[in-house]
N, C-alpha and C. Protein backbone atom coordinates (compact mmCIF):
# COMPACT_ATOMS: atom_id res chain seq x y z
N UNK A 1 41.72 -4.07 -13.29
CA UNK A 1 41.97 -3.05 -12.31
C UNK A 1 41.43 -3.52 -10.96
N UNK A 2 42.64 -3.67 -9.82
CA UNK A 2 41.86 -4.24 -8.91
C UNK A 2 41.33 -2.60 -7.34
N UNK A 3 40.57 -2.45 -7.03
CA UNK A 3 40.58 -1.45 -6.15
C UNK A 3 41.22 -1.83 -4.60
N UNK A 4 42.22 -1.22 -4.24
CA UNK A 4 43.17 -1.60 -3.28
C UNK A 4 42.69 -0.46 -1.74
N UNK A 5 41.75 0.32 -2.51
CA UNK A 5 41.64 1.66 -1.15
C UNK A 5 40.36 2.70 -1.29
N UNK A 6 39.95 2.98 -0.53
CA UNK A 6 38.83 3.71 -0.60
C UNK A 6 39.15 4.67 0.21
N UNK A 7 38.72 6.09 0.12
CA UNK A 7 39.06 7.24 1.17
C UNK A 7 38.00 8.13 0.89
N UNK A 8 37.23 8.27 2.21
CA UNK A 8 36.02 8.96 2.43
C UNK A 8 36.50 10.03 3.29
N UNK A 9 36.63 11.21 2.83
CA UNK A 9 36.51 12.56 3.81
C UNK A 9 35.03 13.03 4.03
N UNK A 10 34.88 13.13 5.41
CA UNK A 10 33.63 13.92 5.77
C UNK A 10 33.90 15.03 6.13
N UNK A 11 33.15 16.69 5.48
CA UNK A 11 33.48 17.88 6.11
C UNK A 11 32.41 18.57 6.99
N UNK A 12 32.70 19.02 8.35
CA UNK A 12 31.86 19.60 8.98
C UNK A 12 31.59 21.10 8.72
N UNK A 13 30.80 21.58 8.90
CA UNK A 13 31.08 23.31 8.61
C UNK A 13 31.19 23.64 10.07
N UNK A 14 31.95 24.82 9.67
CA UNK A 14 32.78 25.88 11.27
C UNK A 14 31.60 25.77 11.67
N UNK A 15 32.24 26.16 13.57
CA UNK A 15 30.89 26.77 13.94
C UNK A 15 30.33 27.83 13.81
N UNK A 16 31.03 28.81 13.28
CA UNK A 16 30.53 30.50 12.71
C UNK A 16 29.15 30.00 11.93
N UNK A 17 29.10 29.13 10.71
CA UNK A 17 28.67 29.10 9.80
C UNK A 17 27.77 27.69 9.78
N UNK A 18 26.87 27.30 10.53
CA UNK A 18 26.37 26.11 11.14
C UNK A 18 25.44 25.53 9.64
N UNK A 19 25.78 24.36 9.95
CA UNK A 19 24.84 23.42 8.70
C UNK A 19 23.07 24.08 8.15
N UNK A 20 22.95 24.22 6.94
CA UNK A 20 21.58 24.23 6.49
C UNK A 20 20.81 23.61 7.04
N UNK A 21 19.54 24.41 7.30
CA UNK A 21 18.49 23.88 8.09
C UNK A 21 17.25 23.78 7.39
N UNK A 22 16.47 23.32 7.46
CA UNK A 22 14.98 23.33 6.15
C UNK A 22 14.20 24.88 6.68
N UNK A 23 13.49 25.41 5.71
CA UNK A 23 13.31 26.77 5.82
C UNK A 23 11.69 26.06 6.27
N UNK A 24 11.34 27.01 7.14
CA UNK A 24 9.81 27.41 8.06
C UNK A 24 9.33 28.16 7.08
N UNK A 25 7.97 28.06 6.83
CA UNK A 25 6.92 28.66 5.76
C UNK A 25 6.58 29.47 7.02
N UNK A 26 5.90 31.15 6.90
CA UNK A 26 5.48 31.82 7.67
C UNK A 26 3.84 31.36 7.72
N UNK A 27 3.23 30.51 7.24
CA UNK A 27 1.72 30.85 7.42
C UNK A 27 1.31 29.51 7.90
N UNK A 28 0.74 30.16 9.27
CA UNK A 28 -0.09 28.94 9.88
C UNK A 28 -0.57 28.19 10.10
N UNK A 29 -0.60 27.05 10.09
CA UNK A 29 -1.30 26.01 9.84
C UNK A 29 -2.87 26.54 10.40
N UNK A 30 -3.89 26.20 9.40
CA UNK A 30 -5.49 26.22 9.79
C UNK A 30 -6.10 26.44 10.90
N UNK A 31 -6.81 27.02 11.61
CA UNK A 31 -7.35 26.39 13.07
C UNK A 31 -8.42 25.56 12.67
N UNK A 32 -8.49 24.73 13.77
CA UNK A 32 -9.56 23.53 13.78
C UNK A 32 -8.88 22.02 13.23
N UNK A 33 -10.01 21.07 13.23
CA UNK A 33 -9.30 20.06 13.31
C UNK A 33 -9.34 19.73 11.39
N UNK A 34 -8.14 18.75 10.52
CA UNK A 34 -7.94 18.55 9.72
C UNK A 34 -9.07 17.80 8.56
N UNK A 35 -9.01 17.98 7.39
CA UNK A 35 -10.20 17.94 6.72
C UNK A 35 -9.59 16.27 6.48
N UNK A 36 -10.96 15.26 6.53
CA UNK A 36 -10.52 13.80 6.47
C UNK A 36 -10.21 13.60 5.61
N UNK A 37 -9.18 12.68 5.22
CA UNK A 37 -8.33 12.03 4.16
C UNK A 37 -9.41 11.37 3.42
N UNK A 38 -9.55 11.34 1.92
CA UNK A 38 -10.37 10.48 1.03
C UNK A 38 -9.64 9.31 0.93
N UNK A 39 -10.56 7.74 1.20
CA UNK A 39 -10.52 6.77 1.60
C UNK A 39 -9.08 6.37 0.42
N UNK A 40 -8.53 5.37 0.93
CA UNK A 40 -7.71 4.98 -0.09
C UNK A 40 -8.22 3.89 -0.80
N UNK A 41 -7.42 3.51 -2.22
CA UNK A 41 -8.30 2.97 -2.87
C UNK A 41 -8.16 0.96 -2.01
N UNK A 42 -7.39 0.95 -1.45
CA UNK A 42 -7.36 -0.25 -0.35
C UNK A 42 -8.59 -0.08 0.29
N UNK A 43 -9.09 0.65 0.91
CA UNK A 43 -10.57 1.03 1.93
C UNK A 43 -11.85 0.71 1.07
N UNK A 44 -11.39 1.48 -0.42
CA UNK A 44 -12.94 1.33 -0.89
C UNK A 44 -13.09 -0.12 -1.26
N UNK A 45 -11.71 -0.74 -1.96
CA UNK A 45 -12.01 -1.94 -2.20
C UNK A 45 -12.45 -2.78 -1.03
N UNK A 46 -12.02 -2.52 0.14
CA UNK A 46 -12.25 -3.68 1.44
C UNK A 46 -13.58 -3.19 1.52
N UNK A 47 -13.97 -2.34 1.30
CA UNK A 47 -15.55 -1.95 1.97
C UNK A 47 -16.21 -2.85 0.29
N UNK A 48 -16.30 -2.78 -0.35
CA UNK A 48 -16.94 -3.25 -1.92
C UNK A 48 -17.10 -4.75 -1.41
N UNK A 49 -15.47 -4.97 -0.87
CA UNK A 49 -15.74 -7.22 -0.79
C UNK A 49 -16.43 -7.37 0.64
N UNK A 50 -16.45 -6.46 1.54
CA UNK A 50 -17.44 -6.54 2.57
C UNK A 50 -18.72 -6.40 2.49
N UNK A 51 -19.06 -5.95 1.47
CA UNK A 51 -20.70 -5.77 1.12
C UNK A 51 -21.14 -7.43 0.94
N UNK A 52 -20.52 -7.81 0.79
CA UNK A 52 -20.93 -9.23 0.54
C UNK A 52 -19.87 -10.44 0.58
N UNK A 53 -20.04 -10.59 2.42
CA UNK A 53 -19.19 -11.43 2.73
C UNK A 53 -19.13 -13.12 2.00
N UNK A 54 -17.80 -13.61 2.65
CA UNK A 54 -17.88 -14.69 1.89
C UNK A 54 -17.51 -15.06 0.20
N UNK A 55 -18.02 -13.99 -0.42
CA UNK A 55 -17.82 -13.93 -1.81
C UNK A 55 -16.34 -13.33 -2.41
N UNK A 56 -15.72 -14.29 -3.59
CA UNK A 56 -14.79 -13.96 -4.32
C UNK A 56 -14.76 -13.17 -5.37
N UNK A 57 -13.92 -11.93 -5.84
CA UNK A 57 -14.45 -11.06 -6.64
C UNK A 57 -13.03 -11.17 -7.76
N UNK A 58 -13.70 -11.06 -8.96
CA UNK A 58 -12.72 -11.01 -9.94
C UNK A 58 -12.24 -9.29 -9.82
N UNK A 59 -11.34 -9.14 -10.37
CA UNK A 59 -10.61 -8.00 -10.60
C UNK A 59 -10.97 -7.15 -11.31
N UNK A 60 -11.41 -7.34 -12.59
CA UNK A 60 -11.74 -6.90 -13.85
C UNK A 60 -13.08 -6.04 -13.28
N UNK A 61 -14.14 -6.60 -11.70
CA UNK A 61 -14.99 -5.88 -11.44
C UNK A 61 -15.16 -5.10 -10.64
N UNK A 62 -14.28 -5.45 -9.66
CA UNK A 62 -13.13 -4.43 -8.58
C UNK A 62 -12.95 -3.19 -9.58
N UNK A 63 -12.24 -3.18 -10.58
CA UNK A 63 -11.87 -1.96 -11.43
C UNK A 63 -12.78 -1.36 -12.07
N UNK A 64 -13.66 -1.74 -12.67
CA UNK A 64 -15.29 -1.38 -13.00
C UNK A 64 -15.51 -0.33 -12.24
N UNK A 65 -15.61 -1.22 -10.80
CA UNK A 65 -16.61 -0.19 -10.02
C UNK A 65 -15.78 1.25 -9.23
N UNK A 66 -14.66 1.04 -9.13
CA UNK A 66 -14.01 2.09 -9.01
C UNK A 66 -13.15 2.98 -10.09
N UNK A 67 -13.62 2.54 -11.51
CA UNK A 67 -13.56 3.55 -12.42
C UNK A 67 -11.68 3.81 -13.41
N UNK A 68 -11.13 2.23 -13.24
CA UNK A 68 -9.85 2.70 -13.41
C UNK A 68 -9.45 1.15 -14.17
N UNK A 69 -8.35 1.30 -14.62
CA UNK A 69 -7.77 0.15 -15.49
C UNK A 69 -7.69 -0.58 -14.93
N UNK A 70 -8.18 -2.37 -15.38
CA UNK A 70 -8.21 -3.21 -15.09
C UNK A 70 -6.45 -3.92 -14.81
N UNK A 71 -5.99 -3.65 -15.72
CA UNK A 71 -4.52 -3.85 -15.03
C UNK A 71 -3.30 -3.84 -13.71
N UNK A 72 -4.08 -2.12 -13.59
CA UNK A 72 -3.68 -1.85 -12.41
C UNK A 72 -3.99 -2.35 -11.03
N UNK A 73 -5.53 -2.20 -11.63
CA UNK A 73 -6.08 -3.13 -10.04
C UNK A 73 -5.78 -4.19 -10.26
N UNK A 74 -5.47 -5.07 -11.36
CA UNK A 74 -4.82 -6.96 -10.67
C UNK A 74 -3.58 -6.75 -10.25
N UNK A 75 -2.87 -5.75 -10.79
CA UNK A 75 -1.40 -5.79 -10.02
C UNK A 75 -1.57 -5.23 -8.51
N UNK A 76 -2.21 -4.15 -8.05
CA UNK A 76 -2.68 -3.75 -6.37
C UNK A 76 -3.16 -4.72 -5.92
N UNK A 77 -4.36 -5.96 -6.12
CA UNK A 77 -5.02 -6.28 -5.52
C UNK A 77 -4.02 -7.97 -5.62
N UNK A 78 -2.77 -8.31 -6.17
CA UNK A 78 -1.43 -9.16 -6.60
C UNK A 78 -0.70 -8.30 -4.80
N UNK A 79 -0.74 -7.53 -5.29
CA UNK A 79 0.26 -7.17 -3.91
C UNK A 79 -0.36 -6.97 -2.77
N UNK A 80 -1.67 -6.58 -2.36
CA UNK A 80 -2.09 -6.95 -1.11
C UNK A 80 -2.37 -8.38 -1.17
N UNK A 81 -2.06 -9.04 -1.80
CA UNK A 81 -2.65 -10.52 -1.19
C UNK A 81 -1.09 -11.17 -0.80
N UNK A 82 0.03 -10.52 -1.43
CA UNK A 82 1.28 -10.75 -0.60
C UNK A 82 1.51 -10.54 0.36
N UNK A 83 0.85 -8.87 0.67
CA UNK A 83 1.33 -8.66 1.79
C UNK A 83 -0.16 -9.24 3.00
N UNK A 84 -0.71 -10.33 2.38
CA UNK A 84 -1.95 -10.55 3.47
C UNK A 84 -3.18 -9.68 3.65
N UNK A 85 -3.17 -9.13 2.96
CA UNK A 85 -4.44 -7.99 2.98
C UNK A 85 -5.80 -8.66 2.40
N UNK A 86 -5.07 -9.45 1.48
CA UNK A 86 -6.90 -10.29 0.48
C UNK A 86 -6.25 -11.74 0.43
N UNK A 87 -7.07 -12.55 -0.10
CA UNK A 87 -6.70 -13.71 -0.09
C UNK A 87 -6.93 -14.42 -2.21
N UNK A 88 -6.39 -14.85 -2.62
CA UNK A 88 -6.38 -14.95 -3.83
C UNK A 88 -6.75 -16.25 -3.86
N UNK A 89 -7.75 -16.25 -4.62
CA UNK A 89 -8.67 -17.84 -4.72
C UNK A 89 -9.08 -18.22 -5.98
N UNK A 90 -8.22 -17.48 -6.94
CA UNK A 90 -8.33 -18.37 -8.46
C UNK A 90 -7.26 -16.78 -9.35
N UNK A 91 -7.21 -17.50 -10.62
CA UNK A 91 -6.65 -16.25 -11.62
C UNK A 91 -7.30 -14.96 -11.33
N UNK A 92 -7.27 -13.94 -10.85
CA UNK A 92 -7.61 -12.88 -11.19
C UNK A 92 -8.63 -13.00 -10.69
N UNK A 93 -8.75 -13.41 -9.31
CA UNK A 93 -9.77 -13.45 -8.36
C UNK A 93 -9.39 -13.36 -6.67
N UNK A 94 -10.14 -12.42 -5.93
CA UNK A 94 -10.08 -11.77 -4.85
C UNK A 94 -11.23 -11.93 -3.75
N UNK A 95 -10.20 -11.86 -2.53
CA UNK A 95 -11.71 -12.04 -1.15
C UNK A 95 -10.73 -11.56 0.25
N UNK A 96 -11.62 -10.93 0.71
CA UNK A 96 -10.94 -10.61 1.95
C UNK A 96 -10.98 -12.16 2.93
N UNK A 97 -9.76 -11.98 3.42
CA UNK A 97 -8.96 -12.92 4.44
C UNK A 97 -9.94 -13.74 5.22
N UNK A 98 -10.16 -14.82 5.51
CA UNK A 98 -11.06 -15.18 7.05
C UNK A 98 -10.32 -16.44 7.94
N UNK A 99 -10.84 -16.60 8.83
CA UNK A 99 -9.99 -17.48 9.89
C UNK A 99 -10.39 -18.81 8.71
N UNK A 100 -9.12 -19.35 9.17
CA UNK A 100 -8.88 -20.57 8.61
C UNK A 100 -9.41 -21.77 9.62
N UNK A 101 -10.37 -22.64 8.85
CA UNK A 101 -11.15 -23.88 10.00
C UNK A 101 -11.56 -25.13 9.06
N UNK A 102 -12.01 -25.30 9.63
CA UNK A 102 -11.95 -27.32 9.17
C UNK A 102 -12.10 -27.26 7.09
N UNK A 103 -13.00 -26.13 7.14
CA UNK A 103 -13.58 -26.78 5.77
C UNK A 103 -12.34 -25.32 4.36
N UNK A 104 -11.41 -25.04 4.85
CA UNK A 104 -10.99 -23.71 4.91
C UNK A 104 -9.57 -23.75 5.55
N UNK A 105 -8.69 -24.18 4.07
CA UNK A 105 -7.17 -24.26 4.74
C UNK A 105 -6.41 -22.81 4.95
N UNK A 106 -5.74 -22.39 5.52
CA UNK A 106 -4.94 -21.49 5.70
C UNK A 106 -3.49 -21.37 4.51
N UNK A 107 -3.62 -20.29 3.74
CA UNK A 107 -2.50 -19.84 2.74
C UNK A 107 -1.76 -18.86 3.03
N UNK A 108 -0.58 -18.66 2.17
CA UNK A 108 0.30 -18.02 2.35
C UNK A 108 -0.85 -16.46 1.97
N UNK A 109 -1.77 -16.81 1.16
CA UNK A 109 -2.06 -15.72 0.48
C UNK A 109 -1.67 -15.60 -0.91
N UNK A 110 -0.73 -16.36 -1.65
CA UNK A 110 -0.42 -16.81 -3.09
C UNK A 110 -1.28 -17.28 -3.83
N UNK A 111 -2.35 -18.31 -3.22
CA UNK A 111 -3.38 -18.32 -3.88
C UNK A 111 -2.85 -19.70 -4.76
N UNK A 112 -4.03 -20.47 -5.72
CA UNK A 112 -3.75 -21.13 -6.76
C UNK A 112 -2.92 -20.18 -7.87
């Protein structure tokens, strides 16, 4: 069967009868200023490998200390080092980023 045609109708509604709009909740937003967001778990980890610069942290203790499956955090702490957030410096091992200099090559962030 080969497809020879495609036909897309778009319908506007009259103007009597104007398009759905998202409905307004009647109750006010709070006065004063907004209660702070609890850190994400990206923050607590960057604050944990900042306690002690320089140093590479396995995963398995990353997840320890924030109380959650070790799995999960190698796959989060797998994707910030893609997207450049940590730097991956062995199996299942983690360090925040630093300038790259003589003794200290510069990576994609892939890591060994």
């Amino acid at each position: 069967m080969t497809i020879s045609r495609v036909q897309i109708t778009i319908r506007v509604p009259p103007p009597d009868r104007p398009a759905a709009r998202p409905r307004r909740t009647n109750q006010p937003s709070p006065p004063g200023p907004r209660q702070p967001r609890p850190d994400s778990r990206r923050d607590q980890v960057t604050r944990i490998m900042a306690s002690q610069p320089g140093q590479d942290w396995p995963g398995r203790e990353l997840a320890d200390r924030l109380g959650i499956k070790p799995r999960n955090m190698l796959t989060q702490l797998a994707g910030w080092a893609r997207l450049g957030f940590l730097s991956k410096t062995g199996h299942g091992r983690y360090a925040l980023p630093g300038p790259a200099g003589p003794g200290r090559a510069a990576t994609d962030g892939a890591g060994p």
